[in-house]
Protein backbone atom coordinates (compact mmCIF):
# COMPACT_ATOMS: atom_id res chain seq x y z
CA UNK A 1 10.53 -13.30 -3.90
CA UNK A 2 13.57 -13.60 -5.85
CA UNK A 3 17.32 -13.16 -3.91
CA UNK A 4 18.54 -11.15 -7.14
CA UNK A 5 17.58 -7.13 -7.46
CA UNK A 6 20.25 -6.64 -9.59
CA UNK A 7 23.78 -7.93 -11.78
CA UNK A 8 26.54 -7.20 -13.89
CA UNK A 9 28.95 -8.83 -15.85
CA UNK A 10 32.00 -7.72 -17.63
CA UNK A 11 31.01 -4.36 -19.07
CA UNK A 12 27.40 -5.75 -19.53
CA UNK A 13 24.73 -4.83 -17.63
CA UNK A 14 22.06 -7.85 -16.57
CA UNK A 15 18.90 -7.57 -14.73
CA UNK A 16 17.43 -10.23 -13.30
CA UNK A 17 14.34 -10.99 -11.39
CA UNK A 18 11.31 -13.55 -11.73
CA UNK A 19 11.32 -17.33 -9.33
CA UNK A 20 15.29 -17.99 -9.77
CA UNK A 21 17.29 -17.93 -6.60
CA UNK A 22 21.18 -16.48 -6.75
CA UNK A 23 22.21 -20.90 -6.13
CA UNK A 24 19.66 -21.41 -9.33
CA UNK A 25 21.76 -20.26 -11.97
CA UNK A 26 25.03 -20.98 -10.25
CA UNK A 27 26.97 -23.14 -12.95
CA UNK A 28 29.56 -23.71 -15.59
CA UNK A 29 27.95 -25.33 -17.66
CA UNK A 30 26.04 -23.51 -20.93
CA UNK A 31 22.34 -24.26 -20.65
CA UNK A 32 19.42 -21.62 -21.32
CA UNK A 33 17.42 -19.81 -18.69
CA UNK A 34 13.82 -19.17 -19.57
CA UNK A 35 11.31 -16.93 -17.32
CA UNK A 36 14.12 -14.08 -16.67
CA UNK A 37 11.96 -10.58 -16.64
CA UNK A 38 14.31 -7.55 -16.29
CA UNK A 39 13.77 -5.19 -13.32
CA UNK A 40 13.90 -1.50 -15.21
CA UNK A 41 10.83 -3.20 -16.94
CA UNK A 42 8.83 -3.78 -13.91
CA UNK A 43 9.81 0.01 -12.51
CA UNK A 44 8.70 1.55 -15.79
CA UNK A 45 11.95 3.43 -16.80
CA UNK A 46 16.33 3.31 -16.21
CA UNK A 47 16.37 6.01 -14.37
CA UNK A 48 13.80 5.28 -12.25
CA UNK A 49 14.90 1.94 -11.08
CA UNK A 50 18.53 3.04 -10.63
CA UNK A 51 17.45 5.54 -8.33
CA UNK A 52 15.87 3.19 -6.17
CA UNK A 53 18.83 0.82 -6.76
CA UNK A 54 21.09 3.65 -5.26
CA UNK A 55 18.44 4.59 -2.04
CA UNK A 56 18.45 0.57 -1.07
CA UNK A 57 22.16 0.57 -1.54
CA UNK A 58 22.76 3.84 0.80
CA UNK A 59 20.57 2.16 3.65
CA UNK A 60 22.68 -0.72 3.40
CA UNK A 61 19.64 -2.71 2.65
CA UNK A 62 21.65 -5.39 0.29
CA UNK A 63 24.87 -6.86 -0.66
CA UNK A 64 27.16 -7.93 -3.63
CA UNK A 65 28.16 -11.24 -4.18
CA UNK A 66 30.23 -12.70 -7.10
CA UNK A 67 28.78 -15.96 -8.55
CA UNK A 68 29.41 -18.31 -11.28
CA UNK A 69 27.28 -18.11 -14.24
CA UNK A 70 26.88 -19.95 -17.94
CA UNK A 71 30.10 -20.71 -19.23
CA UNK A 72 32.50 -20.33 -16.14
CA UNK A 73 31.68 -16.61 -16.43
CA UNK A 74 31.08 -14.41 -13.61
CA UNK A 75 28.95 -11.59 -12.75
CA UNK A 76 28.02 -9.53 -9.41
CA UNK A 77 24.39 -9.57 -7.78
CA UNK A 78 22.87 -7.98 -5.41
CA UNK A 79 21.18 -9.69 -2.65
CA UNK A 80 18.73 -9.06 0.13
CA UNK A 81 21.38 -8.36 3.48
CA UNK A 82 20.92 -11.20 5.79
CA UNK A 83 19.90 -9.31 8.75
CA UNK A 84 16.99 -8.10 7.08
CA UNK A 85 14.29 -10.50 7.83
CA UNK A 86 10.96 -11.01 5.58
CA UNK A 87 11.95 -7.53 3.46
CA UNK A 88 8.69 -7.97 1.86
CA UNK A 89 6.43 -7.88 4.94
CA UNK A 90 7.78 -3.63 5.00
CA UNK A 91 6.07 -2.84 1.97
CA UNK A 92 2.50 -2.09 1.86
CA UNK A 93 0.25 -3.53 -0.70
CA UNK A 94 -2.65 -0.68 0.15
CA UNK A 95 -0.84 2.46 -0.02
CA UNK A 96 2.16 4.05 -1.51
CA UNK A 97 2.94 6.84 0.96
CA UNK A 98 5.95 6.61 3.24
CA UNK A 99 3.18 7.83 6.73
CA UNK A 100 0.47 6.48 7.68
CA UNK A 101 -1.54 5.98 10.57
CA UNK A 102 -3.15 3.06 12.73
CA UNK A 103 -7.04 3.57 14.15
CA UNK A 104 -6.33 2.38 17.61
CA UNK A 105 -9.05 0.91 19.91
CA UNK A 106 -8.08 2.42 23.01
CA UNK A 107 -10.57 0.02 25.07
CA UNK A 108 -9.12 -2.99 23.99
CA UNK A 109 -7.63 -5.01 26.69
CA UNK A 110 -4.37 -5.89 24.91
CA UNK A 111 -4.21 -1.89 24.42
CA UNK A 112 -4.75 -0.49 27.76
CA UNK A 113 -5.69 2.77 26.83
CA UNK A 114 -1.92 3.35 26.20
CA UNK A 115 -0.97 6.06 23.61
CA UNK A 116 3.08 5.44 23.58
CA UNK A 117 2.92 4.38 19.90
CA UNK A 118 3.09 0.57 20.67
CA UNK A 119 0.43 -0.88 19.05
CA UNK A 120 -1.32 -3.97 19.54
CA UNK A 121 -2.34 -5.56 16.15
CA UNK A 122 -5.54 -6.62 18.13
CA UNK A 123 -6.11 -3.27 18.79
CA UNK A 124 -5.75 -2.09 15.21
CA UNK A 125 -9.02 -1.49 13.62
CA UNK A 126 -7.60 0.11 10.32
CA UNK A 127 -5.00 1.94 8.72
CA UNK A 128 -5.23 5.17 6.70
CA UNK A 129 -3.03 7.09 4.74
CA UNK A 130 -1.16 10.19 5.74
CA UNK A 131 -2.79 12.04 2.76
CA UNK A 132 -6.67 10.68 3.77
CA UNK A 133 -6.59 10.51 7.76
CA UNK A 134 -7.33 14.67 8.58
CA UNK A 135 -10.24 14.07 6.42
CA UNK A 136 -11.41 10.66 7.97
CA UNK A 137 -10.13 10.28 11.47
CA UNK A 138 -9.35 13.70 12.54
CA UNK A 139 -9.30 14.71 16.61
CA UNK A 140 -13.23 14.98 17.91
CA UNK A 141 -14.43 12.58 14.66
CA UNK A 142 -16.95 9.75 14.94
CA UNK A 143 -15.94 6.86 12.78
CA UNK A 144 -17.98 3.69 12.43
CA UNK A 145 -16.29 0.27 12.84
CA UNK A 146 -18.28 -3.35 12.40
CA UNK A 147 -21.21 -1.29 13.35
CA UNK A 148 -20.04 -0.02 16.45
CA UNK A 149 -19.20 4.05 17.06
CA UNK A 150 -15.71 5.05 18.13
CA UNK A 151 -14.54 8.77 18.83
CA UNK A 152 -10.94 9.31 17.68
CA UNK A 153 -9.53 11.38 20.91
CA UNK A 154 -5.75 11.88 19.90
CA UNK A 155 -3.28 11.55 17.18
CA UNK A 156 -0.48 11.11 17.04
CA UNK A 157 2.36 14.53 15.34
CA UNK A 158 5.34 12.97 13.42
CA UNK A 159 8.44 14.57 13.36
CA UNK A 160 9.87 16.74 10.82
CA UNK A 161 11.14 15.48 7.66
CA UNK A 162 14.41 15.21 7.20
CA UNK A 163 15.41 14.90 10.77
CA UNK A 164 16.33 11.04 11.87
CA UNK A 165 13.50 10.01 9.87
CA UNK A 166 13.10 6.84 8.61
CA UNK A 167 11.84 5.54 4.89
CA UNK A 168 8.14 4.70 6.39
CA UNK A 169 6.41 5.34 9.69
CA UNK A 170 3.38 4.28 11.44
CA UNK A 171 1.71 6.35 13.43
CA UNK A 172 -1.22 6.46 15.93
CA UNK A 173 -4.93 7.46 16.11
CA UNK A 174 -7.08 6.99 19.00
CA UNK A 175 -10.11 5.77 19.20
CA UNK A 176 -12.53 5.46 21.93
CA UNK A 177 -16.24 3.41 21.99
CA UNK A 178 -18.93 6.66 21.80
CA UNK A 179 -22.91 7.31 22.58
CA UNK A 180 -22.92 10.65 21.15
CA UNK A 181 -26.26 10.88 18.59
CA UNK A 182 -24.76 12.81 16.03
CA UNK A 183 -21.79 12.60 12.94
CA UNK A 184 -18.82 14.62 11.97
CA UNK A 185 -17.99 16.36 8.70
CA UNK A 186 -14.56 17.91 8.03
CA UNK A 187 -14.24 21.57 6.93
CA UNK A 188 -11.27 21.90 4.99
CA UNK A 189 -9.71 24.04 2.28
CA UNK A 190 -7.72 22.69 -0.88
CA UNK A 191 -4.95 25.19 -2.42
CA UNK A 192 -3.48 24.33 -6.06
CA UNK A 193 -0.39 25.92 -6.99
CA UNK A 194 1.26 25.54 -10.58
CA UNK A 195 4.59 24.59 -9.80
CA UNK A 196 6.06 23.83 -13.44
CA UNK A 197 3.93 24.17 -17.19
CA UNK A 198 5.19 21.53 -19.43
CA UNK A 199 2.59 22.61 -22.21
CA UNK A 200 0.67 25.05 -23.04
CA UNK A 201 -2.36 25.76 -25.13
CA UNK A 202 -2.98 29.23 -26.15
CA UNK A 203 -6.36 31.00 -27.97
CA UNK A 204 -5.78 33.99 -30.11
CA UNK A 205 -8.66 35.57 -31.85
CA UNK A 206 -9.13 36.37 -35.50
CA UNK A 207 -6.78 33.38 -36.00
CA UNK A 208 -3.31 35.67 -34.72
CA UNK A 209 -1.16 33.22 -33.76
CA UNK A 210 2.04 34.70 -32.16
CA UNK A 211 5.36 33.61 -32.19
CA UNK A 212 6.18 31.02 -30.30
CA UNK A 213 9.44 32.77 -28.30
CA UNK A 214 6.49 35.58 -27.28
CA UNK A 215 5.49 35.20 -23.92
CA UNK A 216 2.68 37.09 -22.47
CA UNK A 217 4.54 39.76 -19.71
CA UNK A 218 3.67 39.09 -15.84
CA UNK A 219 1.37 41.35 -14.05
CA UNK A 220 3.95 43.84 -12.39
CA UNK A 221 1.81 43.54 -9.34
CA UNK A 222 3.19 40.34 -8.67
CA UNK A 223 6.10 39.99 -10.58
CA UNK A 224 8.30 39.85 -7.09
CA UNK A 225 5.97 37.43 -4.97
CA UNK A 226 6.30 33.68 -4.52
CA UNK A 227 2.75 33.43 -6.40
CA UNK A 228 3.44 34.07 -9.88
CA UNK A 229 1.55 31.70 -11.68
CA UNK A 230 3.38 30.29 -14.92
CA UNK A 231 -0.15 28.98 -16.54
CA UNK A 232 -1.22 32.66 -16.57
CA UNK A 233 -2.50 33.66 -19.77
CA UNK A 234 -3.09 30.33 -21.38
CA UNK A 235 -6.11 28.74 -22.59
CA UNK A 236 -5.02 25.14 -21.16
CA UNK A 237 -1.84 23.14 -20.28
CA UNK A 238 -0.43 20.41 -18.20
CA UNK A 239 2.40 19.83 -16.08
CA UNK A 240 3.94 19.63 -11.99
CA UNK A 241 1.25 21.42 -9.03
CA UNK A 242 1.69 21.42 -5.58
CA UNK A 243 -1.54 20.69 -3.89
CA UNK A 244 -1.97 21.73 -0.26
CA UNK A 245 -5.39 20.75 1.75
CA UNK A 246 -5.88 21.66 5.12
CA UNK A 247 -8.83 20.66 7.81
CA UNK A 248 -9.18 23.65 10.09
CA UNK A 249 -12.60 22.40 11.88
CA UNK A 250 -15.33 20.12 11.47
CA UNK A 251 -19.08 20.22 12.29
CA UNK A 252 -21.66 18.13 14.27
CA UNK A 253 -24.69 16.97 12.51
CA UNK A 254 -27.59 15.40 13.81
CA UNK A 255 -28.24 11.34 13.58
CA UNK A 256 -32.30 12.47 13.57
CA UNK A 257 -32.97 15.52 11.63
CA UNK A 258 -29.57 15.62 9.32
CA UNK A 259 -29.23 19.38 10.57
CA UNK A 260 -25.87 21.35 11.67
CA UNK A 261 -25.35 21.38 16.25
CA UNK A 262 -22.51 23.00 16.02
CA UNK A 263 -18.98 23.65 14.71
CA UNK A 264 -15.22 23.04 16.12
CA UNK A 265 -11.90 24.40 14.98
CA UNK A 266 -9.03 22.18 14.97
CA UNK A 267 -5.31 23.19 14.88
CA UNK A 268 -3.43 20.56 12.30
CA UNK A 269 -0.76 20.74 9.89
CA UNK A 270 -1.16 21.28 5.94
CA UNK A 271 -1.00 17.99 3.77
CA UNK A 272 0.96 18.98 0.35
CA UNK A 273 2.36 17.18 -1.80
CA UNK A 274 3.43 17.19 -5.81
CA UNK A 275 1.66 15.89 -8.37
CA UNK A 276 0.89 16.02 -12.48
CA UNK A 277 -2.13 17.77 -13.56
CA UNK A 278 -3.99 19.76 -16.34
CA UNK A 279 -6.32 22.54 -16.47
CA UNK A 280 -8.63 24.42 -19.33
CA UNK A 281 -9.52 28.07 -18.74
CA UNK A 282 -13.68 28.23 -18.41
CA UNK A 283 -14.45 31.57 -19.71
CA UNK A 284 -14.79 33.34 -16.18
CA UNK A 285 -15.03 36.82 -18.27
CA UNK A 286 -17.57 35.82 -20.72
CA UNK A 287 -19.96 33.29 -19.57
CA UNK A 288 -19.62 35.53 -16.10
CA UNK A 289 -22.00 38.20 -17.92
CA UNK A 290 -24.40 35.59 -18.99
CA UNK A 291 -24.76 33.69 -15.82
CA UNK A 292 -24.67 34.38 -12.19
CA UNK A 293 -21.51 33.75 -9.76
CA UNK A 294 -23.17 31.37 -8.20
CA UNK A 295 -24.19 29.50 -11.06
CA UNK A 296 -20.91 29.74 -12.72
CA UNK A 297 -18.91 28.64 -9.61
CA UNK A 298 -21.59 25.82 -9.25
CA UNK A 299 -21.08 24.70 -12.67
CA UNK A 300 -17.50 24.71 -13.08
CA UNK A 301 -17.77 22.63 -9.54
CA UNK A 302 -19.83 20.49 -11.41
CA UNK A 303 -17.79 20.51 -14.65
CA UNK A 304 -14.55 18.84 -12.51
CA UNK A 305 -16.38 16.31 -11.19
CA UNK A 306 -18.16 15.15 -14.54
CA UNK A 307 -14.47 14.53 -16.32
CA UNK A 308 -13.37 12.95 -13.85
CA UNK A 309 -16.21 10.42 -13.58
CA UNK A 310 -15.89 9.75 -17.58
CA UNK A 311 -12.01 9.20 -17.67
CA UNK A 312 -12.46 5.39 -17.29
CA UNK A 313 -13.37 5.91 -20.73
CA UNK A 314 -10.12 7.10 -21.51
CA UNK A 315 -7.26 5.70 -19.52
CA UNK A 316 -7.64 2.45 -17.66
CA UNK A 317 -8.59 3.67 -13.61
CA UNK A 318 -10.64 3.91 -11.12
CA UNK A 319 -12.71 7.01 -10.18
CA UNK A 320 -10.06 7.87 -7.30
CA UNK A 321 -7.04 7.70 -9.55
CA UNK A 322 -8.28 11.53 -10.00
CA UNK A 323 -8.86 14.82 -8.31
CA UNK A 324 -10.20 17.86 -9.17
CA UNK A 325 -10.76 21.68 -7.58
CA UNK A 326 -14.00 21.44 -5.95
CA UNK A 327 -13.49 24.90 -5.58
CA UNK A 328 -16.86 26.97 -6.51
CA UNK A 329 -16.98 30.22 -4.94
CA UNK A 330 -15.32 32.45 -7.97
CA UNK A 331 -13.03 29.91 -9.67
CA UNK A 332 -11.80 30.05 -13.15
CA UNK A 333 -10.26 27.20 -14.20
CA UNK A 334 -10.84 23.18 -14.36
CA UNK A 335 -8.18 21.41 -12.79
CA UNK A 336 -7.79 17.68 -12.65
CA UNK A 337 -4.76 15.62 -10.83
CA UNK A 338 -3.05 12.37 -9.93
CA UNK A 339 -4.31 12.05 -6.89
CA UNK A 340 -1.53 9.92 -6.07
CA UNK A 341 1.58 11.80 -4.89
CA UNK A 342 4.23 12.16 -7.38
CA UNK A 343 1.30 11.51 -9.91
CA UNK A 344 0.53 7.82 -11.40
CA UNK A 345 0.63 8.81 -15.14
CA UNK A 346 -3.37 8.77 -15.45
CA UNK A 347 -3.44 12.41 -16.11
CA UNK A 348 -0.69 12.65 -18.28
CA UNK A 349 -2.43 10.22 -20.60
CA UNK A 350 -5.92 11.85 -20.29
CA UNK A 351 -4.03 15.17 -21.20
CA UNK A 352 -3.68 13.87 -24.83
CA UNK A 353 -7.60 12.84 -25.36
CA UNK A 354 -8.54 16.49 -25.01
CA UNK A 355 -7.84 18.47 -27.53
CA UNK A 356 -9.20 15.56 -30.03
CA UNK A 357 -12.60 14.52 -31.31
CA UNK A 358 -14.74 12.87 -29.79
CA UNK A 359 -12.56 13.81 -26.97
CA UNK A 360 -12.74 14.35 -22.79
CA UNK A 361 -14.60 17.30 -22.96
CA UNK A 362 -17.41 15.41 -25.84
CA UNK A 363 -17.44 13.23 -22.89
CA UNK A 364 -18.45 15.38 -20.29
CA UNK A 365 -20.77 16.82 -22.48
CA UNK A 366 -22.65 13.87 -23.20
CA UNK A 367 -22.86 12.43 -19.52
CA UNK A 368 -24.62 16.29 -18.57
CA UNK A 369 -26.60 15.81 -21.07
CA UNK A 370 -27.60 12.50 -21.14
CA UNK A 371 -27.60 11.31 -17.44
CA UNK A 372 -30.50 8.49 -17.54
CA UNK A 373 -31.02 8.86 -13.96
CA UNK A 374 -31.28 12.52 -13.74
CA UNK A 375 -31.85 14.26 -17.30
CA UNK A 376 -35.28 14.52 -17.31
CA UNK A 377 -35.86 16.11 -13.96
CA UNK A 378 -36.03 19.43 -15.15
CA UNK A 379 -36.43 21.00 -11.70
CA UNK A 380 -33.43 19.14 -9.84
CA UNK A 381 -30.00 20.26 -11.03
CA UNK A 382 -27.53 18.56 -8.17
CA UNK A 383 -26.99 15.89 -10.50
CA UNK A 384 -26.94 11.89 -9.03
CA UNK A 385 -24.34 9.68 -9.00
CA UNK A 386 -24.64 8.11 -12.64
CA UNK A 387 -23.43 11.59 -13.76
CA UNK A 388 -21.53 14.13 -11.34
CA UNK A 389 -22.23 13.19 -7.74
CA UNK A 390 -18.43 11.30 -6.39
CA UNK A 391 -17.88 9.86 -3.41
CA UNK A 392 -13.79 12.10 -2.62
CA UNK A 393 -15.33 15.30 -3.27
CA UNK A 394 -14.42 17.36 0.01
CA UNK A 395 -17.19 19.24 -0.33
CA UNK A 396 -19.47 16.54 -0.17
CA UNK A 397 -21.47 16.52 -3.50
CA UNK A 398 -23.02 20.30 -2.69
CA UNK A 399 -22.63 22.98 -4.91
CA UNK A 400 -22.74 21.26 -7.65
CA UNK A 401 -25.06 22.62 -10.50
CA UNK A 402 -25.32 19.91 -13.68
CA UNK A 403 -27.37 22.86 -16.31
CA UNK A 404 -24.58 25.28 -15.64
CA UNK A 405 -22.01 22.58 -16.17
CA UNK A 406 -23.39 21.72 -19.11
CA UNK A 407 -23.21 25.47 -20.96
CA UNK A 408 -19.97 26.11 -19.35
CA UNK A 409 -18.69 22.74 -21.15
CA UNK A 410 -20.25 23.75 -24.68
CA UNK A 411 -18.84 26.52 -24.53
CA UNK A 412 -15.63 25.22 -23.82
CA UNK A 413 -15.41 22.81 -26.98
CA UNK A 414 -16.24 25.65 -29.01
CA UNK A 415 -13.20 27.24 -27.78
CA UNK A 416 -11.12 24.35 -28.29
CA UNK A 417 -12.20 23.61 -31.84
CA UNK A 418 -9.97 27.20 -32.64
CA UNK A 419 -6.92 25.83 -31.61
CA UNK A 420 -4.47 24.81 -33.72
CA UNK A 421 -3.62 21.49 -31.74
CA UNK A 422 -7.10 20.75 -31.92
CA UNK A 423 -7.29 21.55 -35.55
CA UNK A 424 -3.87 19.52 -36.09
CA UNK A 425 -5.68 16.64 -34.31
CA UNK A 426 -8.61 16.11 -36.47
CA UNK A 427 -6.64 16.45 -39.66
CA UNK A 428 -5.02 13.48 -38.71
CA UNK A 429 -8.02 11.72 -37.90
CA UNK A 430 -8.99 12.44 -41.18
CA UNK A 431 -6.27 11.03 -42.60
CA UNK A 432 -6.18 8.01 -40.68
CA UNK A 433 -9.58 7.29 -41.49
CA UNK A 434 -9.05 7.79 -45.07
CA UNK A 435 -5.85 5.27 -44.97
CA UNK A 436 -7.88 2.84 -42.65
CA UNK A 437 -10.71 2.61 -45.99
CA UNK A 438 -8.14 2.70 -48.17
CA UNK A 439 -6.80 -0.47 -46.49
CA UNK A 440 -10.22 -2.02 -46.46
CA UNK A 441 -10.91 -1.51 -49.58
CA UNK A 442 -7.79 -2.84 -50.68
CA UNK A 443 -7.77 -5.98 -48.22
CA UNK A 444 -11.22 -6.83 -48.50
CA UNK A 445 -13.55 -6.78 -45.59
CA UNK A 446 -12.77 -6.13 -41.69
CA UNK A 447 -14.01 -8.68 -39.32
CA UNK A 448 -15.22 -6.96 -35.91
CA UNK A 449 -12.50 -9.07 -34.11
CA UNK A 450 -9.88 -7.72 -36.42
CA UNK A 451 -10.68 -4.41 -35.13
CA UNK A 452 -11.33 -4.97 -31.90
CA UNK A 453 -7.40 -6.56 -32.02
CA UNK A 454 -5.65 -3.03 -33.46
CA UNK A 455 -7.96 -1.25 -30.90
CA UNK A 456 -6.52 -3.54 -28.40
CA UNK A 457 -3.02 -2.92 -29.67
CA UNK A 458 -3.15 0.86 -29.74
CA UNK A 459 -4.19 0.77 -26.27
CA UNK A 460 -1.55 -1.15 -25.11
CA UNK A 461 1.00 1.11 -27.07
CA UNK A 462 -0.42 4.18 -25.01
CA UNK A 463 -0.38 2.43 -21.88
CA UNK A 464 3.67 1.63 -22.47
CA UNK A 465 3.97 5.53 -23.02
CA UNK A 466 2.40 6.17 -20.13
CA UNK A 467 5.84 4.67 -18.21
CA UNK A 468 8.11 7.54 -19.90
CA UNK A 469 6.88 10.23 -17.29
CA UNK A 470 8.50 12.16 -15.03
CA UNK A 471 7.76 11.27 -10.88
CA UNK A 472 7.69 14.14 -8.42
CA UNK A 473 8.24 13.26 -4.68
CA UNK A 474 5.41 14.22 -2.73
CA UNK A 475 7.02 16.34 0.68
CA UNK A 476 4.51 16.70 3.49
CA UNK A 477 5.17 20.03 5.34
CA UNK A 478 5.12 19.42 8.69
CA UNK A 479 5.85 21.40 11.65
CA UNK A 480 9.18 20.82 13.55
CA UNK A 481 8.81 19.46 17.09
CA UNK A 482 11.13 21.63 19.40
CA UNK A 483 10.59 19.91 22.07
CA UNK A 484 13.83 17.20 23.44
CA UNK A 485 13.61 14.07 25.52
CA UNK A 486 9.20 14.46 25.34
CA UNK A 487 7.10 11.95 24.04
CA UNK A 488 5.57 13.53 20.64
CA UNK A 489 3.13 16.06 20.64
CA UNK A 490 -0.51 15.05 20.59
CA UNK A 491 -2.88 16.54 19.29
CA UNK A 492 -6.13 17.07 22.01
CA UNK A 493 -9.92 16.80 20.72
């Protein structure tokens, strides 16, 4: 790990990072320095890095030093401060989020059942996420570790935000060996909210397009709560929603027969956080007379999930790079979000294959359609895992109905195809294609691998936009601890 985060010389700012120590290029004499990468590159964009320039800076987490460079010139770096042992061994490789939370073996001799927060790294079976560990290892839940069956018993509250709080925290859940013959499945309820709408998509019939200064008037019914939705009205957009999921109980189910013992309520705090998304109205008022609630919420359930499986297509990621609703009982919309906090740019670039040919939506269509595990079993519409069945949904994989996803996404396209962007889209397609023969003709013939080189190309293009986005902090809500002088709240099974 390189001593230099950052330099400057006279009026000239220079980055510099890669396997050169500050005492490497210490010298007067002239000589070139190869290997040299520049920081705002590796952070994606100015401002980003500089912001996280000025956080280290206010923690005192580095110094300045003047040091002779090329040409008896000097310039000022910044270096890790010397107190600060192994800086690197602070940063997680696993997760990005500033709280998360050890699986303790409470019957582990080097952990003597103590709960204090000291944890012994023999002790430690995993760690987990502040955004994933209600869902996983919430109070009363059976986890299974190195085939063995632990019951988490207590966790661990963190303070408040903003109160002595430190950049990242580790916190405790407690686990205890179990003989109970049954498993645990969260209940829990996921709230989007549109924060901020970047863009917008509207459909006008008969081909009236509005001004674009007209904006549709609120519903006066709401005009003066904290709910007004700015995406109301619009066929689709994109842009900054606050998603809020809370686990208020979970349910026993039997190891034998798979069926329901009993349910338990749980008392926890919400987990929000802000993140980049997109959504695409689904026609609740006219496909709502064709089909029944149930199928429709079913389908739009199922609808979510199938985009999200076929974005790999699109943007490099894996399948939990992105969320979706897995709301079903009377929703009207497909949402789908950076499941990352802050969002990771994956949505932002799968906003832009939509409204195109051949597009996100064709996608979807074609996976419902052509499913080879599932399509031809007529009678069994919960789809399988080749097509709509994902291992995050919170609901797990129920409610999900692959023939009603399928109509609902037909008759989505045929909305988009009367937009104008869409329209706009495939005009230039055209004319692309049309330049691309002209080219051939004109060059001669196109090898495969000369193709498969400008498709390479144009990827990698898209993937450097993808760094110009804008990052929104995710800020977990949780509840202030009143209490003075008293070990933190825990929260009981």
């Amino acid at each position: 790990m390189t001593q230099i985060s950052h330099a400057y010389s006279a009026g000239n700012e220079f980055p510099l990072t890669g396997s050169f120590n500050a005492s490497d290029i210490q010298s007067v004499e002239e000589k070139p320095v190869d290997g040299l990468l520049s920081d705002e590159e590796l952070f994606g964009s100015r401002e980003v890095y500089l912001e996280a320039l000025e956080n280290l800076a206010s923690k005192g987490s580095f110094e300045r030093e003047k040091i002779a460079v090329f040409g008896g010139k000097f310039i000022f770096v910044f270096k890790t401060h010397p107190s600060i042992k192994k800086p690197w061994s602070d940063v997680s490789i696993r997760s990005i989020e500033n709280v998360n939370y050890d699986i303790v073996d409470l019957s582990h001799p080097m952990q003597g059942n103590r709960m204090d927060g000291n944890h012994h790294e023999a002790a430690v079976m995993d760690n987990i996420p502040y955004s994933r560990v209600f869902y996983h290892a919430f109070p009363g839940a059976i986890i299974t570790h190195r085939g063995s069956r632990y019951k988490i018993v207590s966790m661990t509250r963190p303070p408040a935000f903003g109160v002595g709080f430190k950049s990242s925290i580790t916190l405790g859940a407690y686990a205890k060996p179990s003989t109970h013959r049954y498993c645990t499945r969260p209940l829990s309820n996921l709230k989007i909210t549109v924060v901020k709408q970047m863009e917008r998509v509207d459909l006008f019939d008969n081909n009236r397009i509005p001004p674009k200064d007209v904006i549709p008037t609120p519903d006066p019914t709401t005009i003066f709560t904290d709910e007004v939705d700015p995406s109301t009205g619009s066929f689709a957009g994109c842009g900054i929603i606050t998603v809020k999921r809370n686990v208020h109980g979970y349910k026993k189910i039997s190891l034998v027969t798979r069926d329901e013992l009993s349910r338990s309520e749980l008392s926890l705090p919400d987990m929000e956080y802000d993140t980049f998304a997109f959504w695409i109205d689904c026609d609740a008022s006219g496909l709502g007379k064709m089909m029944t609630p149930q199928g429709f919420g079913y389908g739009v359930h199922a609808l979510s999930h199938a985009l999200c499986n076929v974005a790999p297509l699109f943007v490099p990621c894996v399948l939990n790079d992105v969320q979706c609703d897995h709301s079903f009982y009377n929703p009207t919309r497909v949402v789908i979000f950076d499941s990352r906090a802050g969002g990771s740019g994956i949505t932002a670039q799968l906003w832009k294959s939509i409204f195109q040919s051949k597009g996100l939506v064709q996608a979807a269509i074609d996976l419902l359609g052509h499913c080879p595990s599932c399509a031809d079993d007529v009678g069994y519409t919960g789809g399988c895992p080749a097509c709509i069945q994902a291992g995050e949904c919170i609901k797990f994989n129920d409610f999900l109905c692959r023939s009603s996803a399928l109509i609902i996404a037909k008759h989505m396209l045929k909305r988009m195809e009367k937009t104008e962007i869409y329209k706009q889209n495939l005009k230039e397609q055209m004319q692309q294609r049309d330049n691309h023969k002209k080219r051939t003709n004109r060059d001669g013939f196109s090898s495969p691998r000369r193709e498969n080189r400008k498709r390479a190309m144009r990827s990698a293009m898209d993937i450097d936009a993808a760094k110009q986005r804008q990052l929104v902090i995710g800020r977990p809500s949780w509840p202030m601890d009143r209490s003075e002088g008293v070990p933190r709240e825990q929260q009981e099974a």
